[in-house]
Protein backbone atom coordinates (compact mmCIF):
# COMPACT_ATOMS: atom_id res chain seq x y z
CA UNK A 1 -38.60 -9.74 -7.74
CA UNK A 2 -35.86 -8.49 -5.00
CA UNK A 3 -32.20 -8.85 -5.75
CA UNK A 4 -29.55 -10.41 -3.82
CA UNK A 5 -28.14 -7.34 -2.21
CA UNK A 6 -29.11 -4.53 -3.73
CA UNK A 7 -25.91 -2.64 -2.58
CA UNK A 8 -22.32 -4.27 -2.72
CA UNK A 9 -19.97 -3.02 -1.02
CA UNK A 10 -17.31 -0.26 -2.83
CA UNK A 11 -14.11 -1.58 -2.84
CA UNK A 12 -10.80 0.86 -1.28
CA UNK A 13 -7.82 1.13 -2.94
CA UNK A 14 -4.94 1.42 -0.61
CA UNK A 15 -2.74 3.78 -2.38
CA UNK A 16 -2.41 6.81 -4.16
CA UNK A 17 -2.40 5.18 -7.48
CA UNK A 18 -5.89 4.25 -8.79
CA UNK A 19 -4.81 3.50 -12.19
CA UNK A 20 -4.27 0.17 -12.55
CA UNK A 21 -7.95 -0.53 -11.59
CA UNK A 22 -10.08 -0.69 -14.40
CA UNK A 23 -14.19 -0.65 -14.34
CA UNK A 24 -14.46 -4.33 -14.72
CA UNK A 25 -11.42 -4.58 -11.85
CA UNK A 26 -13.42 -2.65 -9.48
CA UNK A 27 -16.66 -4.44 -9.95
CA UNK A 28 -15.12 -7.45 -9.35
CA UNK A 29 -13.66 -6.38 -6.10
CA UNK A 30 -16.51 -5.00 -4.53
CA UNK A 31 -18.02 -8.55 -4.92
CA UNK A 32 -15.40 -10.28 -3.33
CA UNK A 33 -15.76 -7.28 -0.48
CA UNK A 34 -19.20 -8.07 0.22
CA UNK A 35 -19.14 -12.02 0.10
CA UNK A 36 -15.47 -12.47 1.63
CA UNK A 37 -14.57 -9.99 3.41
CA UNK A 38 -11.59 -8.90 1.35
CA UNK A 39 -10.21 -8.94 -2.41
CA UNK A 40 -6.52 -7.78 -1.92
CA UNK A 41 -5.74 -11.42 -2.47
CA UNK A 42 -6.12 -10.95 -6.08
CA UNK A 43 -2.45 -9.32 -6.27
CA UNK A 44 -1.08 -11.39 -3.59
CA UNK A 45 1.14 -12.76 -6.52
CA UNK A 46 0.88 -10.05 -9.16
CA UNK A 47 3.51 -9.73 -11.35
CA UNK A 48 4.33 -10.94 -15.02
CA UNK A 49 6.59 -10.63 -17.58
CA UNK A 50 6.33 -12.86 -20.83
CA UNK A 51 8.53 -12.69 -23.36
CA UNK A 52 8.09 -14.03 -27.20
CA UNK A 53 10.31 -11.51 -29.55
CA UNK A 54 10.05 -7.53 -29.63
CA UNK A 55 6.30 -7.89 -31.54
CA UNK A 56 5.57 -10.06 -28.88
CA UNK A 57 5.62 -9.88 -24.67
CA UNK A 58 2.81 -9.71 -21.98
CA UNK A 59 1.71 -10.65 -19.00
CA UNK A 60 0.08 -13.36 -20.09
CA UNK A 61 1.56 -17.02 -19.47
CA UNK A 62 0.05 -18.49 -22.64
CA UNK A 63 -2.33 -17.57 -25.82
CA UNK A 64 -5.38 -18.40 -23.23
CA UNK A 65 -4.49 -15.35 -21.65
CA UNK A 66 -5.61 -15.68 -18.41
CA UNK A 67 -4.60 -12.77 -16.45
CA UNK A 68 -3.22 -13.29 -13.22
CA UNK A 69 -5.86 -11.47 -11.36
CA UNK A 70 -8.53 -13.59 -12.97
CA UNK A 71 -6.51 -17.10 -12.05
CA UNK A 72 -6.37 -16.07 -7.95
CA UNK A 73 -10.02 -14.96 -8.18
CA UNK A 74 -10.67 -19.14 -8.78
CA UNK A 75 -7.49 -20.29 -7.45
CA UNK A 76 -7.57 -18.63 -4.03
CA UNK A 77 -11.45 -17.30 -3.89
CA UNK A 78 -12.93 -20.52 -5.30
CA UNK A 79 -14.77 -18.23 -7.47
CA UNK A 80 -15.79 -19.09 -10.62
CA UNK A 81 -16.45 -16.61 -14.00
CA UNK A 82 -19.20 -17.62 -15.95
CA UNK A 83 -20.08 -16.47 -19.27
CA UNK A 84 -23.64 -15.30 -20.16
CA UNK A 85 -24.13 -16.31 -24.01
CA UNK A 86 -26.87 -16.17 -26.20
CA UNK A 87 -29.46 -14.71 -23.75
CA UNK A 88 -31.12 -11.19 -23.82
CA UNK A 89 -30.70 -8.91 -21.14
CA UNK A 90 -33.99 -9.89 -19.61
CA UNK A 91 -33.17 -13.49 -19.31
CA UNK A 92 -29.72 -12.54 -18.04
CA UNK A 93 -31.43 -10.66 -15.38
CA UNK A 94 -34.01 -13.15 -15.18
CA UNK A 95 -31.25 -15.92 -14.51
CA UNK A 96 -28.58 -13.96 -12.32
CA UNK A 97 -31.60 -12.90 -9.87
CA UNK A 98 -32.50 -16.86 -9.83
CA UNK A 99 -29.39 -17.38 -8.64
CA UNK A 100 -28.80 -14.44 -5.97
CA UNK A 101 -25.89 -13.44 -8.10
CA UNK A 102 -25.14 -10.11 -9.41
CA UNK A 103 -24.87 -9.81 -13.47
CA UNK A 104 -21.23 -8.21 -14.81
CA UNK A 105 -22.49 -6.24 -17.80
CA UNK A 106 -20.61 -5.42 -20.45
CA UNK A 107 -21.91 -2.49 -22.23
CA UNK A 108 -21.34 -0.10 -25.01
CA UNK A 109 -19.92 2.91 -23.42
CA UNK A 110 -21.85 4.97 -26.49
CA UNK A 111 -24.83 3.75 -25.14
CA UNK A 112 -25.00 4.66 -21.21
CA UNK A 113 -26.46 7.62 -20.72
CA UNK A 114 -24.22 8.35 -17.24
CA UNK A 115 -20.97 8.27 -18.65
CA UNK A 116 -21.60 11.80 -20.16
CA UNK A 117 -17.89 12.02 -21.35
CA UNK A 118 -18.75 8.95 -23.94
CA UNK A 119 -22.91 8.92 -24.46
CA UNK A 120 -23.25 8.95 -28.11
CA UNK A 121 -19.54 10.31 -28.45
CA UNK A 122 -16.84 7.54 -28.38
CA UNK A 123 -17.14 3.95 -28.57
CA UNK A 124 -15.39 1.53 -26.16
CA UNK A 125 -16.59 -1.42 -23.53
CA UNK A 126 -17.23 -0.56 -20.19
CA UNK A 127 -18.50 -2.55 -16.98
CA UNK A 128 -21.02 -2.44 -14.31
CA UNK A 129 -23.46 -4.39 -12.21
CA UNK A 130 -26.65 -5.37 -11.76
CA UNK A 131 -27.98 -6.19 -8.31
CA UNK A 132 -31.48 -6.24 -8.49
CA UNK A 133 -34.69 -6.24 -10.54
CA UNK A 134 -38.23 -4.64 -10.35
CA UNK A 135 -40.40 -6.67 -12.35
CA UNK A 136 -43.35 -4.16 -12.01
CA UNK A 137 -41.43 -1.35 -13.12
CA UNK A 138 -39.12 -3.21 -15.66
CA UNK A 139 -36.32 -1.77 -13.82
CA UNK A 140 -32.80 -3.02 -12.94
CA UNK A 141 -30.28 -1.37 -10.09
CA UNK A 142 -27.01 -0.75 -11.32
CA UNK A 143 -24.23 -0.39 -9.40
CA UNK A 144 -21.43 1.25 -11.29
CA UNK A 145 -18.43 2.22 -8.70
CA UNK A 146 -16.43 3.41 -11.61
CA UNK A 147 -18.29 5.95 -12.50
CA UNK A 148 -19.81 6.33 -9.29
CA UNK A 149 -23.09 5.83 -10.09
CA UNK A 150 -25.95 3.70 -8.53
CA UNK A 151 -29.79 4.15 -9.49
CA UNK A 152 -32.48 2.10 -10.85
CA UNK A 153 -32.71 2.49 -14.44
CA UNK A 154 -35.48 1.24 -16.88
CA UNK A 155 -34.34 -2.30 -18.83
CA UNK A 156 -34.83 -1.22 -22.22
CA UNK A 157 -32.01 1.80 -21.25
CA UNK A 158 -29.66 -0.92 -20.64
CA UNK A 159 -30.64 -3.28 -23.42
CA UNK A 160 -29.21 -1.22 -26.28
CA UNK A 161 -25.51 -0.75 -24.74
CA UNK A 162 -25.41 -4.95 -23.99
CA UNK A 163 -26.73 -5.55 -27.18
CA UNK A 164 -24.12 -3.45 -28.95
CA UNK A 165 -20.88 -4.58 -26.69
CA UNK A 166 -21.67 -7.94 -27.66
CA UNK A 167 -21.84 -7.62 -31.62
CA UNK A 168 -18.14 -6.55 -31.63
CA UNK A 169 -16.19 -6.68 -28.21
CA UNK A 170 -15.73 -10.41 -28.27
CA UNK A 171 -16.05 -10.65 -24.79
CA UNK A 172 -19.23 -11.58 -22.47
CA UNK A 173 -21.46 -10.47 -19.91
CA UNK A 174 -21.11 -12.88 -16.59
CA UNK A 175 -21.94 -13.66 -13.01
CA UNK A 176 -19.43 -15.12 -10.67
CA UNK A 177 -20.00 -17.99 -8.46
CA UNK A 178 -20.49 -17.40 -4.58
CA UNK A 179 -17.00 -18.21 -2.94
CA UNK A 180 -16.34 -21.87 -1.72
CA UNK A 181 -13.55 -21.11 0.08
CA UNK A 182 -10.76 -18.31 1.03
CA UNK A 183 -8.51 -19.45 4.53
CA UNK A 184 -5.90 -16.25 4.49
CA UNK A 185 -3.73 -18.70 6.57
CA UNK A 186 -0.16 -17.92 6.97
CA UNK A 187 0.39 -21.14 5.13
CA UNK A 188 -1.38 -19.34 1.81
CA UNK A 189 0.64 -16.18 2.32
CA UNK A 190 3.76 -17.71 2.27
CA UNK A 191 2.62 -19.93 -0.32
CA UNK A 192 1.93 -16.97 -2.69
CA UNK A 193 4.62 -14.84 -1.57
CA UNK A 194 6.66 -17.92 -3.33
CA UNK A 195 5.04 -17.78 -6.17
CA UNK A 196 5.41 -14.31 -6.38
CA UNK A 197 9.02 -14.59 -6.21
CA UNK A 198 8.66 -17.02 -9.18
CA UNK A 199 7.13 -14.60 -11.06
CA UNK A 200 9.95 -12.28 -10.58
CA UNK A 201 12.61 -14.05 -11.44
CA UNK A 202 11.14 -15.94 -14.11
CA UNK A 203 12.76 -18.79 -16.30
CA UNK A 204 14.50 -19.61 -19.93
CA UNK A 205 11.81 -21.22 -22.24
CA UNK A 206 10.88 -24.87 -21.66
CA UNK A 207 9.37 -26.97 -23.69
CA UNK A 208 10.40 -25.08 -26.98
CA UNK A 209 7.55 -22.50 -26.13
CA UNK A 210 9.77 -19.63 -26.76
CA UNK A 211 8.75 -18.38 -24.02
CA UNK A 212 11.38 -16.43 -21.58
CA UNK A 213 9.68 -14.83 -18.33
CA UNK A 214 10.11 -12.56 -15.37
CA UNK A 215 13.98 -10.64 -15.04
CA UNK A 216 14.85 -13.70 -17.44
CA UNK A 217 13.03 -12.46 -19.84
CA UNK A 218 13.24 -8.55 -19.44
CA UNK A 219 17.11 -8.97 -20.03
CA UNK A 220 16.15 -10.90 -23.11
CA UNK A 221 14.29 -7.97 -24.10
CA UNK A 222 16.61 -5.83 -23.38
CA UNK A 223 19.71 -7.21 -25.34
CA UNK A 224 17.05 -7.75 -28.66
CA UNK A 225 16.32 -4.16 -28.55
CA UNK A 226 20.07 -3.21 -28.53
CA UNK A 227 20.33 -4.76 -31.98
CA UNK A 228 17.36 -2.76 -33.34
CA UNK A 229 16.57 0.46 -34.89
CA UNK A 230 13.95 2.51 -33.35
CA UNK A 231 13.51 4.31 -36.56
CA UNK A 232 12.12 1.33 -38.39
CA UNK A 233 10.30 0.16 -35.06
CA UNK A 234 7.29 2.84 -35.45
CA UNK A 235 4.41 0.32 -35.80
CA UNK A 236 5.26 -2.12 -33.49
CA UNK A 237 6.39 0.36 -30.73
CA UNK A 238 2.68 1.45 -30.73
CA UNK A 239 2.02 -1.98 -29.77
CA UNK A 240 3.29 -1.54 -27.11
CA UNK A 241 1.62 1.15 -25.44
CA UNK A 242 -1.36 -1.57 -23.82
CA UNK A 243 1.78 -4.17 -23.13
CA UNK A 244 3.29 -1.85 -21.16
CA UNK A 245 0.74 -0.23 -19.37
CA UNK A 246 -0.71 -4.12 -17.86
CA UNK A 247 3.19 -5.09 -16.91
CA UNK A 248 3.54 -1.53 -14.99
CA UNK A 249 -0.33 -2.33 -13.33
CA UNK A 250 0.73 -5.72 -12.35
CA UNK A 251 3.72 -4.40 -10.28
CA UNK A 252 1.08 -1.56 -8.95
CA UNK A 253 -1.11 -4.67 -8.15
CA UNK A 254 1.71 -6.27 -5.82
CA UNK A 255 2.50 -2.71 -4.57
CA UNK A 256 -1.41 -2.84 -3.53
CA UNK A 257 -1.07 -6.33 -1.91
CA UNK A 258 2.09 -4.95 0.19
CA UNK A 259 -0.22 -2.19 1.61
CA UNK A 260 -2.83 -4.45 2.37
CA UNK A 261 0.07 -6.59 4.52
CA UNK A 262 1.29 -3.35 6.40
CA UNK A 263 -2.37 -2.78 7.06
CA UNK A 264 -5.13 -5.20 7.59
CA UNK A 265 -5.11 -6.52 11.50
CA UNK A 266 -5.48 -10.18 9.63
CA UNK A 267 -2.03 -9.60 8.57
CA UNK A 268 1.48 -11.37 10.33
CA UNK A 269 2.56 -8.05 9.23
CA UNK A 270 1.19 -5.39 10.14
CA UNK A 271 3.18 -2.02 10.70
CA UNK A 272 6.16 -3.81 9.87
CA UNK A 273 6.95 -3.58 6.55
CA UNK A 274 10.20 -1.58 5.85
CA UNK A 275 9.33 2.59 3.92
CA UNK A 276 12.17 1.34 1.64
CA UNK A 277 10.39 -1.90 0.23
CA UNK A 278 7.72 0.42 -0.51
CA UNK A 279 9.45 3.01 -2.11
CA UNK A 280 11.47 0.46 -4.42
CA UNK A 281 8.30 -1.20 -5.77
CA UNK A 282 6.60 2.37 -6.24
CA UNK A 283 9.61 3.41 -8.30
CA UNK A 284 9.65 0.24 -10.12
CA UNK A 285 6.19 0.76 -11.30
CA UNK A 286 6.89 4.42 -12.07
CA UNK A 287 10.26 2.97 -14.53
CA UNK A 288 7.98 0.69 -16.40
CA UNK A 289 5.10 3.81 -16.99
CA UNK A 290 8.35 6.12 -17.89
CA UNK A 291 9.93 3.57 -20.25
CA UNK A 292 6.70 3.47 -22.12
CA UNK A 293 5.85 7.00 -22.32
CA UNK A 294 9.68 7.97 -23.34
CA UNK A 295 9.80 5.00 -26.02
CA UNK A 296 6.22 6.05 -26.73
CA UNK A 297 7.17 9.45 -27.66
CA UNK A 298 10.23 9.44 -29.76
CA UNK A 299 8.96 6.66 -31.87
CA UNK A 300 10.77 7.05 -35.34
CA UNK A 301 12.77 9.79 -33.75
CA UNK A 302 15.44 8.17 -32.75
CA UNK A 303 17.53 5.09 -34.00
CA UNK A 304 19.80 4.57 -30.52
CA UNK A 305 18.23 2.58 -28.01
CA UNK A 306 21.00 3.40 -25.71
CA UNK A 307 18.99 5.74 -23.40
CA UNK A 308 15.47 2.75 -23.38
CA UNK A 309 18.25 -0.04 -22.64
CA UNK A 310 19.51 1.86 -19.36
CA UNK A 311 15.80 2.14 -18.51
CA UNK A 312 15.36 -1.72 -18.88
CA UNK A 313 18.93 -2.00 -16.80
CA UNK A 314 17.55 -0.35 -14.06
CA UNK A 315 14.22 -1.85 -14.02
CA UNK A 316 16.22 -5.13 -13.70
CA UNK A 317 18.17 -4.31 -10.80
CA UNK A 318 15.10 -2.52 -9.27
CA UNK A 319 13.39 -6.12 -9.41
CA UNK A 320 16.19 -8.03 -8.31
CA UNK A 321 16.66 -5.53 -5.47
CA UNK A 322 12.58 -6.49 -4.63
CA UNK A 323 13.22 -10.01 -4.31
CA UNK A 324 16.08 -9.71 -1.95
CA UNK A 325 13.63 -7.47 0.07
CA UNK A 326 10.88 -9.84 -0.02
CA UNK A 327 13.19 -12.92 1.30
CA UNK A 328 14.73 -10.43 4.03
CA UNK A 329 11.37 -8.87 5.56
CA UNK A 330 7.96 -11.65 4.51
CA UNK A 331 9.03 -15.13 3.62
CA UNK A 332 9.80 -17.52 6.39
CA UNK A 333 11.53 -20.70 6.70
């Protein structure tokens, strides 16, 4: 059997920072490269700021935790994720091929043999692709851009790492649906750019959700964690460490998005985005990857939050500063 395309093509990042792309991330975006064209879209509103209580904030909207990156990939890609449940590898394959789809593994990094930094050492979930199947060699092509790795590899190799990832991770192999639409009309720019701006500034809970977002809800944070004592806080503080790190990718994600408008000839704005508006976001994203590592660090140390408070003040005034930008130099009318 041939595959759909047995090469897809590798995603760039824009900027220096790479972090906030993950192996699943950068799978995902070299699918939307090949079949669209382009998948800086995905950030085109990335932000988020959620706030329940001190043991609780994310960038999540609500417990389905939908991440904003997965809701454009639908929303503005008409591209839909779908689960591959109860099915062995070889009927994954078997299906994904029948469909001229790739297959998102999700694998057991203990298991694959090329990330020689994990194999049979540490246990965690990791993601790659298969594009395309030889059914008289029993061998799939995987395309792994994260690791930077693509090669045919016998099925059984592969069998053993999805077969473990899906005892315990919780989460599934998939294929995405072939995009019905994406019109990067100025209409849609200005659209997201909106709801980007939304996401920034956020809102007092509705509903009785409890729920206070964007700078709403980062002040919120901030005047809770004035009352507390860091001392006492060890536990939860290492909590969050993962919180943390998503809210300071999001605001890399929109600092991606803003690199694809100064860039891409598609774009109304091309070379004309201000260094400054650039600069802000990058130290905005920097303040929330400081915050955590300080706060991180002195756990239990310390019982002032004086010193984490002035970092939350000036990651507020950073943001507000980035809307004011935003209105000034990309949203019309």
């Amino acid at each position: 059997m041939n595959g759909i395309q047995r090469v897809l093509k590798k995603s760039e990042i824009l900027q220096d920072r790479k972090s906030f792309v993950d192996c699943r991330g950068i799978s995902i975006f070299s699918f939307l490269e090949t079949y669209v064209g382009s998948f800086h879209w995905v950030f085109s509103d990335s932000w988020g700021f959620y706030y329940r209580g001190l043991n609780h904030f994310s960038v999540y909207r609500d417990e389905r935790m939908i991440h904003p990156f997965d809701k454009n990939i639908e929303d503005i890609y008409g591209v839909k994720t779908q689960p591959i449940r109860d099915l062995s590898l070889n009927e994954a394959v078997q299906h994904c091929m029948g469909l001229e789809v790739p297959l998102f593994i999700i694998a057991e990094a203990y298991y694959v043999p090329w990330i020689s930094y994990d194999y049979l050492k540490n246990k965690h979930p990791h993601f790659f692709i298969i594009t395309d199947y030889n059914s008289q060699k029993n061998e799939v092509y995987i395309i792994d851009y994260y690791m930077k790795f693509e090669e045919w590899v016998p099925l059984e190799r592969v069998e053993l790492s999805y077969n473990a990832a899906a005892e315990y991770t919780g989460e599934y192999s998939f294929y995405l649906t072939k995009p019905e639409k994406f019109y990067p009309t100025q209409t849609l720019l200005q659209s997201q750019l909106r709801s980007l701006l939304h996401n920034i500034q956020g809102s007092e809970p509705e509903d009785g959700n409890g729920v206070y977002s964007g700078i709403v809800g980062i002040k919120k944070f901030k005047e809770d964690l004035s009352f507390c004592e860091l001392a006492s806080m060890d536990k939860m503080i290492e909590n969050w460490w993962n919180y943390l790190g998503e809210i300071g990718g999001l605001r890399e994600g929109a600092l991606e998005f803003i690199y694809y408008l100064n860039t891409s000839p598609d774009s109304p704005y091309q070379n004309q985005i201000s260094k400054d508006l650039f600069a802000l976001l990058n130290e905005t994203a920097n303040l929330w990857f400081s915050f955590r590592n300080v706060i991180y660090k002195y756990r239990g140390q310390e019982s002032s939050t004086e010193k984490y408070t002035a970092f939350l003040q000036k990651i507020i005034e950073n943001e507000e500063k980035f809307i004011e930008m935003i209105l000034k130099e990309l949203v019309s009318g």
